[in-house]
Protein backbone atom coordinates (compact mmCIF):
# COMPACT_ATOMS: atom_id res chain seq x y z
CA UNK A 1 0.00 0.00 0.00
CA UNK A 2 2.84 1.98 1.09
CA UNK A 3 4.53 1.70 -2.18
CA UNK A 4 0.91 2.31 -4.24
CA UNK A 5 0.61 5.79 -2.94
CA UNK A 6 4.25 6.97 -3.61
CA UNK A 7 4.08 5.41 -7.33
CA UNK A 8 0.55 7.17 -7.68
CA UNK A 9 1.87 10.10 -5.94
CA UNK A 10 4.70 10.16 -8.29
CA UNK A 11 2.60 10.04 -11.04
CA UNK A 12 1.00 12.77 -10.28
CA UNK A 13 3.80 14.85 -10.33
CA UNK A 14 3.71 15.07 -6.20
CA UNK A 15 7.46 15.22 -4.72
CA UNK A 16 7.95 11.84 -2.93
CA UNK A 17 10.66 10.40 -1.17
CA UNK A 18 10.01 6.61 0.02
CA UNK A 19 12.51 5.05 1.66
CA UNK A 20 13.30 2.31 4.58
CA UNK A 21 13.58 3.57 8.26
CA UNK A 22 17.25 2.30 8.05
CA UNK A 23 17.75 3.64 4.52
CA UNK A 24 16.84 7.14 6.10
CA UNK A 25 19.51 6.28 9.25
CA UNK A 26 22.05 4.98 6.94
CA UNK A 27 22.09 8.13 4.38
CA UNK A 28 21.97 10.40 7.49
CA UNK A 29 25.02 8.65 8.89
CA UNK A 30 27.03 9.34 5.47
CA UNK A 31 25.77 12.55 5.39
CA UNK A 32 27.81 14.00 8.76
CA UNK A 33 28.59 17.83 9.01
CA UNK A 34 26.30 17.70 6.12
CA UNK A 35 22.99 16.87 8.35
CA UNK A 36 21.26 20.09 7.98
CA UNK A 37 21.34 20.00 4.40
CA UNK A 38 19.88 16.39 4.40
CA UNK A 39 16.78 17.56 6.22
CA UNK A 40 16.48 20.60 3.94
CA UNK A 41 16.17 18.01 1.24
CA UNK A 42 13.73 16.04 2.63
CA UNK A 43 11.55 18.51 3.26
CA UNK A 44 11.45 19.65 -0.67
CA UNK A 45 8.81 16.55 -0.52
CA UNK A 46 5.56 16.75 -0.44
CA UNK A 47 5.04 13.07 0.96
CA UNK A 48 7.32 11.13 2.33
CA UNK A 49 6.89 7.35 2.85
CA UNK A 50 8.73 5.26 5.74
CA UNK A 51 8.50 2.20 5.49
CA UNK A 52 9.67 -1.11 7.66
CA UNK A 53 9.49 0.90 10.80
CA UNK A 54 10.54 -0.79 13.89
CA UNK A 55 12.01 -3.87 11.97
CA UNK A 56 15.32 -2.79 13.90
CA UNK A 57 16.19 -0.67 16.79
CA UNK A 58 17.55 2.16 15.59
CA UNK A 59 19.12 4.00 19.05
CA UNK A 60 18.80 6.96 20.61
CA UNK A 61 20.62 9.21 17.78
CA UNK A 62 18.62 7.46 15.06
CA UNK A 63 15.32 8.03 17.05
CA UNK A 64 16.31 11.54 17.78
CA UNK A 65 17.01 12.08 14.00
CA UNK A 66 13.47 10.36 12.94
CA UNK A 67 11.55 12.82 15.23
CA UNK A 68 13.38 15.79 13.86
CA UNK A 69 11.84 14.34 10.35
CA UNK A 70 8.59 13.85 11.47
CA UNK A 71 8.32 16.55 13.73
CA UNK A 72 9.46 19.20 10.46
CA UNK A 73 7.32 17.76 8.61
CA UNK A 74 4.02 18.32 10.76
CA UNK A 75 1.43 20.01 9.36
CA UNK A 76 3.54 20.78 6.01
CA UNK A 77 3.50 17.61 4.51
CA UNK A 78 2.21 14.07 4.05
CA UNK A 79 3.67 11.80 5.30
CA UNK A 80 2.68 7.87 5.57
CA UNK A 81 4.77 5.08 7.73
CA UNK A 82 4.34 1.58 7.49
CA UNK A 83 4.80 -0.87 10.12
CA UNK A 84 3.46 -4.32 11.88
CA UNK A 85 4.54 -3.11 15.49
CA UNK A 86 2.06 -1.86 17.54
CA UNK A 87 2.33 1.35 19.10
CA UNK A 88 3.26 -0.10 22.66
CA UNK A 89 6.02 -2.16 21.54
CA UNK A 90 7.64 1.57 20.23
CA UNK A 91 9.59 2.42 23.34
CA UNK A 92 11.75 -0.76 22.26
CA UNK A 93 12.49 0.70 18.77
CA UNK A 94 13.79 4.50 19.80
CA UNK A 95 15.21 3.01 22.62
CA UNK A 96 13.47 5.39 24.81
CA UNK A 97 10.15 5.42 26.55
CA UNK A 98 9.26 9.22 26.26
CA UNK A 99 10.31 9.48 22.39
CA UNK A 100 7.51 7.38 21.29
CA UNK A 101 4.81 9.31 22.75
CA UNK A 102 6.23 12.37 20.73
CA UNK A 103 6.68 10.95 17.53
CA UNK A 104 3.04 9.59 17.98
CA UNK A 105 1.45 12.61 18.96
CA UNK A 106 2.36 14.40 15.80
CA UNK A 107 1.50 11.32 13.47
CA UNK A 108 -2.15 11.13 14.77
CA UNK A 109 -2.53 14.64 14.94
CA UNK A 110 -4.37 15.73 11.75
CA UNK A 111 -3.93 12.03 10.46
CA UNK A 112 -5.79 8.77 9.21
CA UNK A 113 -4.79 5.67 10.80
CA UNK A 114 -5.39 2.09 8.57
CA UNK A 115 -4.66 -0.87 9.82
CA UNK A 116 -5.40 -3.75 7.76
CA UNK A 117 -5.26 -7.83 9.18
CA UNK A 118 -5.07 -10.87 7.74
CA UNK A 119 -1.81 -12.13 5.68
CA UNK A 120 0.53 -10.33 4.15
CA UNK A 121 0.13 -9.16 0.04
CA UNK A 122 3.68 -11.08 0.48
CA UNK A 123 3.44 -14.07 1.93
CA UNK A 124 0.20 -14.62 0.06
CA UNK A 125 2.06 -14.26 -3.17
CA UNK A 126 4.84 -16.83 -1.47
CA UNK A 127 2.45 -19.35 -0.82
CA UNK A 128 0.90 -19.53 -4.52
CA UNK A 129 3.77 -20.60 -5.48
């Protein structure tokens, strides 16, 4: 779904960026002394897509760095996160129990939550086979 709305969002000639919660960590990391300018560019986008949140802990710097993303980005952009961990199991992923609440607050605010159940599109299509 994730995916769907960045392509159609593309398409439309929206700015997107889509990219992995570790992706984002990973280019921030390279991007030292240059961090500033890294944030400027990802808030040219209109919508920006994170997906496979809390597939890894990411630490206290990489938690601090994914509020200062979402928090920019409040009420000036889309922006659309996919992940199977429920909200209490957070703390775990930002390494921090206070974070969580934070980050939360500002994706709810203004915001539509879906939540789908039931199997995966992918392990659906793995089982066909």
């Amino acid at each position: 779904m994730a995916t769907a709305l960045a392509v159609a969002a593309c398409r439309r000639g929206i700015a997107t960026w889509f990219f992995t919660t570790d992706g984002l960590l990973t280019r921030s990391a390279k991007a030292e002394g240059r961090l500033d300018k890294e944030l400027v560019s990802i808030a040219k986008n209109e919508l920006l897509v994170i997906d496979e949140f809390g597939y890894l802990p990411i630490g206290y710097q990489g938690a601090l760095l994914l509020f200062r993303v979402i928090a920019d980005g409040h009420e000036k952009r889309s922006l659309a996160v996919r992940t199977n961990l429920e909200f209490k199991h957070w703390g775990v992923v930002f390494s921090d129990e206070n974070l969580p609440a934070e980050v939360l607050e500002r994706l709810v605010h203004h915001r539509r939550l879906l939540q789908f159940q039931g199997q995966s599109y992918r392990m659906t299509s793995a089982l066909r086979r």
